[in-house]
C-alpha atoms as a PDB file:
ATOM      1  CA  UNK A   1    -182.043-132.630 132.377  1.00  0.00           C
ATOM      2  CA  UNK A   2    -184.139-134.242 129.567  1.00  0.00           C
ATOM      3  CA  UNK A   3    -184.087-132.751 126.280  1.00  0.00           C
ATOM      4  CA  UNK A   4    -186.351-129.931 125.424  1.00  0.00           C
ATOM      5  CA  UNK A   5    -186.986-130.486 121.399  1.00  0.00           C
ATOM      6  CA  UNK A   6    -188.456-127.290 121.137  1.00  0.00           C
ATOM      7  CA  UNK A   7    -185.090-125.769 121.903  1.00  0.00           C
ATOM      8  CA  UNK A   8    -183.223-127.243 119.230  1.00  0.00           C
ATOM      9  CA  UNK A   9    -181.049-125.170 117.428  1.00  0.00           C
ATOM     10  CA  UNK A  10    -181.732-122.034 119.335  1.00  0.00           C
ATOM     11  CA  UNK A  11    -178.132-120.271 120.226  1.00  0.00           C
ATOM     12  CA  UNK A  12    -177.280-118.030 123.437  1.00  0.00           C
ATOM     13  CA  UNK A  13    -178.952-117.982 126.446  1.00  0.00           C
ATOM     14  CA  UNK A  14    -182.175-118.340 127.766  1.00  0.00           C
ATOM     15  CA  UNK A  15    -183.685-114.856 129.018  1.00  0.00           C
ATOM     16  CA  UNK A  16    -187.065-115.511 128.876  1.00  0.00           C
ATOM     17  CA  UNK A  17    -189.220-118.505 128.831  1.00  0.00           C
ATOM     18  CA  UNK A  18    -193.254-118.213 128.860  1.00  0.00           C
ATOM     19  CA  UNK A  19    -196.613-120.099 127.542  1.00  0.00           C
ATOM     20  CA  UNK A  20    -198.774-117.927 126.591  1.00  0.00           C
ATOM     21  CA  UNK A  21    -202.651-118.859 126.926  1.00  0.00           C
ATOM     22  CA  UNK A  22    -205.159-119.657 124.757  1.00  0.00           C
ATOM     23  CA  UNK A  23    -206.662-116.539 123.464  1.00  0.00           C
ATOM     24  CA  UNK A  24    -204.392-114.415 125.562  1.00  0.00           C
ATOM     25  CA  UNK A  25    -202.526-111.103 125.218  1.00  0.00           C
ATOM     26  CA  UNK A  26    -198.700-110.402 125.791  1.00  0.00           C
ATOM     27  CA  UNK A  27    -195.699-108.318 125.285  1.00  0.00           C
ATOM     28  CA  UNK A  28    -191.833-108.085 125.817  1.00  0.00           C
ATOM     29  CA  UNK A  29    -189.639-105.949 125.231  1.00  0.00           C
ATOM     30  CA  UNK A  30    -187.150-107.250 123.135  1.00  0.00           C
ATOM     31  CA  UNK A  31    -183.322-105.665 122.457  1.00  0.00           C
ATOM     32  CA  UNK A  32    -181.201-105.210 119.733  1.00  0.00           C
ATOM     33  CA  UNK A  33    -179.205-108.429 118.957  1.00  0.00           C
ATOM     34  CA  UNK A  34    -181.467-110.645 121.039  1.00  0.00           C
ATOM     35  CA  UNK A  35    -183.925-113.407 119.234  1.00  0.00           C
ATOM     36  CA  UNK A  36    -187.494-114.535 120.109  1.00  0.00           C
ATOM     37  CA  UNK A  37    -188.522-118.178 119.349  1.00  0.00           C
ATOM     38  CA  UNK A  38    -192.220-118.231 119.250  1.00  0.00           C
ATOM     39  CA  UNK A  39    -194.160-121.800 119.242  1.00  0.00           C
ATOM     40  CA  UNK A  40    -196.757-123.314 118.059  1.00  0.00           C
ATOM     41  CA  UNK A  41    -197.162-125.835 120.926  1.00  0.00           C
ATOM     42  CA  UNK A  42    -200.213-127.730 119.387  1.00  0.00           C
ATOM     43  CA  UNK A  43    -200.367-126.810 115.684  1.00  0.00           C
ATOM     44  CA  UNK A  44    -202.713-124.652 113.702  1.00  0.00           C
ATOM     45  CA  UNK A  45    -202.770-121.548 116.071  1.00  0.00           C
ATOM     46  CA  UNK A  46    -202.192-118.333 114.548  1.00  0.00           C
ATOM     47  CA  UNK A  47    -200.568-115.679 116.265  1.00  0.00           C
ATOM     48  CA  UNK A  48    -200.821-112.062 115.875  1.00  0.00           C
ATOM     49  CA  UNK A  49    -197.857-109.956 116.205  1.00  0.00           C
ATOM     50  CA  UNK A  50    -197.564-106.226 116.053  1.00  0.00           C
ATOM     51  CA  UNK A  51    -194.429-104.296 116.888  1.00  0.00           C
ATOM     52  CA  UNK A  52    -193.147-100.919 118.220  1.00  0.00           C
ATOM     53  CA  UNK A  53    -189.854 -99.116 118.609  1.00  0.00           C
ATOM     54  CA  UNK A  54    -188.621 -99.319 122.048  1.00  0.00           C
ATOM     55  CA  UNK A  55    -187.058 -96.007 121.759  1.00  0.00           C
ATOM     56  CA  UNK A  56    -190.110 -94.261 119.850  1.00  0.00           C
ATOM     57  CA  UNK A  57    -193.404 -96.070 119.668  1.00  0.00           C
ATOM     58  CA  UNK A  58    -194.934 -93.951 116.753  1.00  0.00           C
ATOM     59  CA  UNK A  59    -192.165 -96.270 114.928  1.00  0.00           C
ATOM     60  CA  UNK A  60    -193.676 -99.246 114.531  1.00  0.00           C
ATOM     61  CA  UNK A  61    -194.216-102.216 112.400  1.00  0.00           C
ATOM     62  CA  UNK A  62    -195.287-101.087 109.019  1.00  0.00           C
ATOM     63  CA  UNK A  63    -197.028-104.355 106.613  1.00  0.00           C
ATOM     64  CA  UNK A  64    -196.904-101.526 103.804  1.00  0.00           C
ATOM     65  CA  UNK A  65    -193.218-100.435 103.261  1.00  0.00           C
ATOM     66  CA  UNK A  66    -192.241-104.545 104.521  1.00  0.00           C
ATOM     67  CA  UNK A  67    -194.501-105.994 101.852  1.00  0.00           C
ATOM     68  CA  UNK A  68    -193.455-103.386  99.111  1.00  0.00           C
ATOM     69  CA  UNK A  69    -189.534-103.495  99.992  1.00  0.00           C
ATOM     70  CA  UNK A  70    -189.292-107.689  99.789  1.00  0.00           C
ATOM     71  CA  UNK A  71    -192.093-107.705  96.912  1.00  0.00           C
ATOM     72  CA  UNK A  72    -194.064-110.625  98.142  1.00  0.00           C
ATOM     73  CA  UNK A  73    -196.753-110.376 101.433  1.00  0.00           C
ATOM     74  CA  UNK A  74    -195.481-113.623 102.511  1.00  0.00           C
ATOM     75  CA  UNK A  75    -193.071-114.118 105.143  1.00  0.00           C
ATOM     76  CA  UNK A  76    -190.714-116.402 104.939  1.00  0.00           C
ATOM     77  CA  UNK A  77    -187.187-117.111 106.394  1.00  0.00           C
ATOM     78  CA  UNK A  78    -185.200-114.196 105.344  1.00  0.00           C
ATOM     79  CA  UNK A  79    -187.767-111.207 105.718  1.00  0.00           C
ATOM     80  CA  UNK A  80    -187.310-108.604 107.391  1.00  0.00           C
ATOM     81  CA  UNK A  81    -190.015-106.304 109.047  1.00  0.00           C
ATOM     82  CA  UNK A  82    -189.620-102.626 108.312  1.00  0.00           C
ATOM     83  CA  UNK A  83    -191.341 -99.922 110.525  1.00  0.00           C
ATOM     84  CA  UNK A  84    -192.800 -96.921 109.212  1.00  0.00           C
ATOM     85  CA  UNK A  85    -189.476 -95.430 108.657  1.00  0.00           C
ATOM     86  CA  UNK A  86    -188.344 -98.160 106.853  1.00  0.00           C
ATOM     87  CA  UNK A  87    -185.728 -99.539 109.041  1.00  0.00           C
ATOM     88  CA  UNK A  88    -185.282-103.023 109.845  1.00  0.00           C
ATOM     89  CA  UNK A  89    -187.394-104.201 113.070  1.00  0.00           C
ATOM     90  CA  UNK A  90    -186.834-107.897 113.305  1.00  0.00           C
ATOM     91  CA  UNK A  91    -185.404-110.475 111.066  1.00  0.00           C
ATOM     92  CA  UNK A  92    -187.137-113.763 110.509  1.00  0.00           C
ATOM     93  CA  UNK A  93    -184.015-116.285 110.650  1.00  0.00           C
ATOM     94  CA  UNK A  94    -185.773-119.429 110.782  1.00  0.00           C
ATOM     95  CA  UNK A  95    -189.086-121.032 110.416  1.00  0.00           C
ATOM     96  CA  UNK A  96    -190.722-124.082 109.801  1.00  0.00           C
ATOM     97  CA  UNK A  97    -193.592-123.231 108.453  1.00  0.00           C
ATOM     98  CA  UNK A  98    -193.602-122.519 104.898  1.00  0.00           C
ATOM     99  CA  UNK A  99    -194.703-119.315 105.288  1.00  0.00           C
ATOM    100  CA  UNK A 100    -196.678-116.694 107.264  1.00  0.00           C
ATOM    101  CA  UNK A 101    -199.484-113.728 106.498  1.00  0.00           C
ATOM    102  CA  UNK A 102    -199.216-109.904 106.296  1.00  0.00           C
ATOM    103  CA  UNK A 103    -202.577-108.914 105.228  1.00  0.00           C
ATOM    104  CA  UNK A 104    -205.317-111.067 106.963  1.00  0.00           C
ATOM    105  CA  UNK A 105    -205.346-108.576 109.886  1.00  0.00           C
ATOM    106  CA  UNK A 106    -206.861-108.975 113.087  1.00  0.00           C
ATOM    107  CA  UNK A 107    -210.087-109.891 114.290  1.00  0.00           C
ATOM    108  CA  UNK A 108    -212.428-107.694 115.851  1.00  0.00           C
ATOM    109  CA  UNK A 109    -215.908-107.879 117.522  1.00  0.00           C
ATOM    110  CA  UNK A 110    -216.760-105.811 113.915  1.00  0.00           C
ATOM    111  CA  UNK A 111    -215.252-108.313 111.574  1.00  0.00           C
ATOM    112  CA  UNK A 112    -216.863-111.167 113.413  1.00  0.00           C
ATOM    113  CA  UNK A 113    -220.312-109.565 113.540  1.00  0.00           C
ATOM    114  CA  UNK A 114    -220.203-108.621 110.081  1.00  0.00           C
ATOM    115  CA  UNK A 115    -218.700-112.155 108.617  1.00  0.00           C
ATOM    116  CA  UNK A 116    -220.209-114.517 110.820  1.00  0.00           C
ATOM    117  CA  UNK A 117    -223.138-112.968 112.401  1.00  0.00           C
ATOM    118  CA  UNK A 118    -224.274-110.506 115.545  1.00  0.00           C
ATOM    119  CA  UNK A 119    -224.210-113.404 117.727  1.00  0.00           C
ATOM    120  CA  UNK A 120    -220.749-113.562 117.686  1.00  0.00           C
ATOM    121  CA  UNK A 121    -219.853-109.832 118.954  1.00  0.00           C
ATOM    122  CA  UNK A 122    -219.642-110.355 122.551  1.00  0.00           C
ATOM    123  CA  UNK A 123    -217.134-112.718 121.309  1.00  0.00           C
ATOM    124  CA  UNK A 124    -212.747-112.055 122.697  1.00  0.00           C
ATOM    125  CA  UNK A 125    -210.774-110.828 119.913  1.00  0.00           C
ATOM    126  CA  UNK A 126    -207.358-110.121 118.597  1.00  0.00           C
ATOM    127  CA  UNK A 127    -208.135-106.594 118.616  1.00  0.00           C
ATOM    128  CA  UNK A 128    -209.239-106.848 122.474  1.00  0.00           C
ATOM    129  CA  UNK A 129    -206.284-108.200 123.263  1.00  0.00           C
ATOM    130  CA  UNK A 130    -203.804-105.613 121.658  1.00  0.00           C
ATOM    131  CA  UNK A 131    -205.640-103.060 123.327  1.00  0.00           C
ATOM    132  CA  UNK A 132    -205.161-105.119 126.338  1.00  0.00           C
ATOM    133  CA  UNK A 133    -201.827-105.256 126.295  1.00  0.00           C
ATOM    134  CA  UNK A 134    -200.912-101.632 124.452  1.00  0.00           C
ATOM    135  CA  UNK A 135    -202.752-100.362 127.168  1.00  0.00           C
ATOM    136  CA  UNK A 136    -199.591-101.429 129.652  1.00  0.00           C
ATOM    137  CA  UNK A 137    -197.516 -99.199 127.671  1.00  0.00           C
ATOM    138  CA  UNK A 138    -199.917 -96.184 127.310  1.00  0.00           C
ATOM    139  CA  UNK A 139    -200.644 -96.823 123.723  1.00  0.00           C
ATOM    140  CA  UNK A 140    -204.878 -96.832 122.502  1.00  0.00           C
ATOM    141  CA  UNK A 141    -206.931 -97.567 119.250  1.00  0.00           C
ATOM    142  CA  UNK A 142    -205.118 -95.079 117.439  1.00  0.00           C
ATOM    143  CA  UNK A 143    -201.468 -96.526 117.884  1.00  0.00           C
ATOM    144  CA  UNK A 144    -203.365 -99.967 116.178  1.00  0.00           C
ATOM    145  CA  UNK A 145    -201.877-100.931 112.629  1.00  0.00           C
ATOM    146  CA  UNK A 146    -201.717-103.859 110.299  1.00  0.00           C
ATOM    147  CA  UNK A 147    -200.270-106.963 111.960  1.00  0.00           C
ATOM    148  CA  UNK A 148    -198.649-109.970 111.035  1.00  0.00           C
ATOM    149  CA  UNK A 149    -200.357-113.386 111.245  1.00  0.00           C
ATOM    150  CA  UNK A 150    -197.915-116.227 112.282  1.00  0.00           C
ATOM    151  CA  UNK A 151    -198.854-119.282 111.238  1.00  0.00           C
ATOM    152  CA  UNK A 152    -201.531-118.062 109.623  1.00  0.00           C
ATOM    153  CA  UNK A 153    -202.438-119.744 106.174  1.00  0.00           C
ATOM    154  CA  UNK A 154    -204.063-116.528 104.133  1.00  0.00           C
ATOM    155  CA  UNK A 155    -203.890-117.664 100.186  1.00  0.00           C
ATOM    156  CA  UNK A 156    -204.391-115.592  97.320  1.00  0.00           C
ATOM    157  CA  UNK A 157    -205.844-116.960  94.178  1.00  0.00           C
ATOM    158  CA  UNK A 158    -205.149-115.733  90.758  1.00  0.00           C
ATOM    159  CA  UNK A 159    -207.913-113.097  90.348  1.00  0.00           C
ATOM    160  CA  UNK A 160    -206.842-111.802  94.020  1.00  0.00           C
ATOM    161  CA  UNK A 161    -209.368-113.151  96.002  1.00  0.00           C
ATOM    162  CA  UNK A 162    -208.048-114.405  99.742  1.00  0.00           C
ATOM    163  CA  UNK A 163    -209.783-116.347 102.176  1.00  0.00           C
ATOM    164  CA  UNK A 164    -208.608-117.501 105.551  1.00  0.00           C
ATOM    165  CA  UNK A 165    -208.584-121.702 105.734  1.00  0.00           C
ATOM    166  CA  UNK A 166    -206.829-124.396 107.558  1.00  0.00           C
ATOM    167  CA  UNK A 167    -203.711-123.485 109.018  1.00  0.00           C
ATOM    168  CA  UNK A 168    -200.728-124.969 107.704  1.00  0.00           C
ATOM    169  CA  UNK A 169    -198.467-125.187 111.020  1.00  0.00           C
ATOM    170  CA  UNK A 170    -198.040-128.285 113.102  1.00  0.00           C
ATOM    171  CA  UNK A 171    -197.521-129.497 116.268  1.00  0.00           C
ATOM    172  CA  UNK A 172    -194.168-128.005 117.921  1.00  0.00           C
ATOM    173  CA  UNK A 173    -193.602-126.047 114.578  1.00  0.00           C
ATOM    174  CA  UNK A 174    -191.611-122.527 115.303  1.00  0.00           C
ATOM    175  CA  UNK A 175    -190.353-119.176 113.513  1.00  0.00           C
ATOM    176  CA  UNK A 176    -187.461-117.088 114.775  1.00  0.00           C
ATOM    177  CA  UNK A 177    -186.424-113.551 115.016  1.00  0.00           C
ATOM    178  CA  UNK A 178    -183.381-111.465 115.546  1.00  0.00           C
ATOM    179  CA  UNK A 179    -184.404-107.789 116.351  1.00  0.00           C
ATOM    180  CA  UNK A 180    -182.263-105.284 114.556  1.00  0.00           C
ATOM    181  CA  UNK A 181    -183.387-102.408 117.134  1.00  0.00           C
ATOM    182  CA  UNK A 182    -184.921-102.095 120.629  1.00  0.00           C
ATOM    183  CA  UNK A 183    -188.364-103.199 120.054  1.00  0.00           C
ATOM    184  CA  UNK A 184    -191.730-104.209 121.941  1.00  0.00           C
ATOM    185  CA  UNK A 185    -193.295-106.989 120.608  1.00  0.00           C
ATOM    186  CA  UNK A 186    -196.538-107.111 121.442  1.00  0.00           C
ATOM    187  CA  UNK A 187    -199.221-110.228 120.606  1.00  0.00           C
ATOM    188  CA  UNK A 188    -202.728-111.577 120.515  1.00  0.00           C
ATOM    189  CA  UNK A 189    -202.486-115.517 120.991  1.00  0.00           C
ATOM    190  CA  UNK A 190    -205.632-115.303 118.453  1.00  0.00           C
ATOM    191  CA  UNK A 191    -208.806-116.525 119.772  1.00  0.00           C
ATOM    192  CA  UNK A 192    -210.879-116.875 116.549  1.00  0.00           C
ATOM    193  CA  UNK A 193    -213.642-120.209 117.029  1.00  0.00           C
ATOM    194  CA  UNK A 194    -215.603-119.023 113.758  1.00  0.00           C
ATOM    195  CA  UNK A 195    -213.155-119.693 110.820  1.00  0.00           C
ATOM    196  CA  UNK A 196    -210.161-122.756 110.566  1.00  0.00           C
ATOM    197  CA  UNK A 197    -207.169-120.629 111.557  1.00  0.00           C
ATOM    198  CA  UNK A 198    -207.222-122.015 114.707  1.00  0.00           C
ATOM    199  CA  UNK A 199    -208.717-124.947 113.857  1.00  0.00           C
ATOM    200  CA  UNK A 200    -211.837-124.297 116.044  1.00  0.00           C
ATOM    201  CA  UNK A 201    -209.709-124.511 119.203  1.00  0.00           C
ATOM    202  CA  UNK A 202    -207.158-121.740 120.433  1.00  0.00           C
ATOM    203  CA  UNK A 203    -204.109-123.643 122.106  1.00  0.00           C
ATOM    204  CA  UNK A 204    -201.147-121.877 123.968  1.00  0.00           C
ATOM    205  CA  UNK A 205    -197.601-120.985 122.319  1.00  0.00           C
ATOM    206  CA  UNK A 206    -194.520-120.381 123.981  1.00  0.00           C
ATOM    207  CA  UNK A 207    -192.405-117.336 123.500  1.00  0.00           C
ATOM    208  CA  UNK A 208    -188.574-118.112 124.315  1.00  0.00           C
ATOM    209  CA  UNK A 209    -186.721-115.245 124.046  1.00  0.00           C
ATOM    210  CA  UNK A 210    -182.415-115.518 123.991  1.00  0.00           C
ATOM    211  CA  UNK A 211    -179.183-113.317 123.814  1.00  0.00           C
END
């Protein structure tokens, strides 16, 4: 068997393995004491990640009570997403990427009309694609909160301005979680072509999940 360098370091077995398309949707459900690997196959493509409680989805992931508990809005290895109960979701235990965004959201026909121009509405969008695939698991519009942005490069200058530019992930680059509950993780392989987070061309990622 030849050696598979995007496994490295990963411990336990193999439960899941699946690329995930350009500009696609997905989910998994995802238990308690089990990790998900997700990579960035060919650099510079952010994903957008949202999360619910397997046992409850009106707990979900909650970018408020994570950013104000770990006093930063970067993610880095170490944080830990907190629903909006605070408890711990998911643990990030590893990443290569120096860190990753909680507050550039996701984009929507809306954002993209309104920042780059009507001609752009018919255009896919993260927000399509969580409604895509919340839809599996009965959830609409209204179960939609912030997200986080993996491998997303969202930085904020001194007089808090932001502005989404190049993305600072690489070729084969990963992050890893541990879940601390039951959870569905649910994400938009992010199909923005008007701004550099993808760098003008959505590639797949692989989710690997182990126990």
């Amino acid at each position: 068997m030849s050696h598979d360098p995007h496994l490295d370091g990963l411990n336990g077995q193999i439960v899941h393995d699946e690329v995930v398309p350009a500009r696609a949707p997905w989910s998994h459900p995802i238990r308690a004491g089990q990790s998900l690997r997700i990579i960035d196959l060919e650099g510079n493509q952010a994903v957008d990640f949202l999360l619910y409680a397997a046992a409850n989805d009106a707990e979900r992931y909650s970018a408020q009570d994570t950013v104000a508990a770990q006093e930063n809005i970067f993610l880095r290895t170490g944080s830990v997403l907190l629903s909006n109960e605070g408890r711990p979701m998911m643990t990030i235990t590893a990443t290569s990427v120096d860190y990753h965004d909680t507050i550039g959201g996701a984009c929507s026909c809306e954002s993209n009309s309104l920042r780059y121009g009507h001609h752009t509405k018919a255009q896919h969008s993260c927000v399509d694609n969580f409604l895509v695939a919340n839809l599996r698991h009965g959830r609409g519009k209204r179960d939609m909160v912030s997200n986080v942005n993996f491998f997303m490069n969202v930085p904020v200058t001194a007089d808090g301005a932001l502005g989404i530019v190049d993305g600072i992930s690489a070729p084969g680059l990963t992050v890893d979680l541990r879940a601390e509950m039951d959870v569905i993780v649910v994400v938009s392989n992010c199909p923005q072509i008007n701004n550099p987070c993808n760098g003008f061309n959505p590639t797949p990622v692989r989710m690997v999940v182990t126990a």
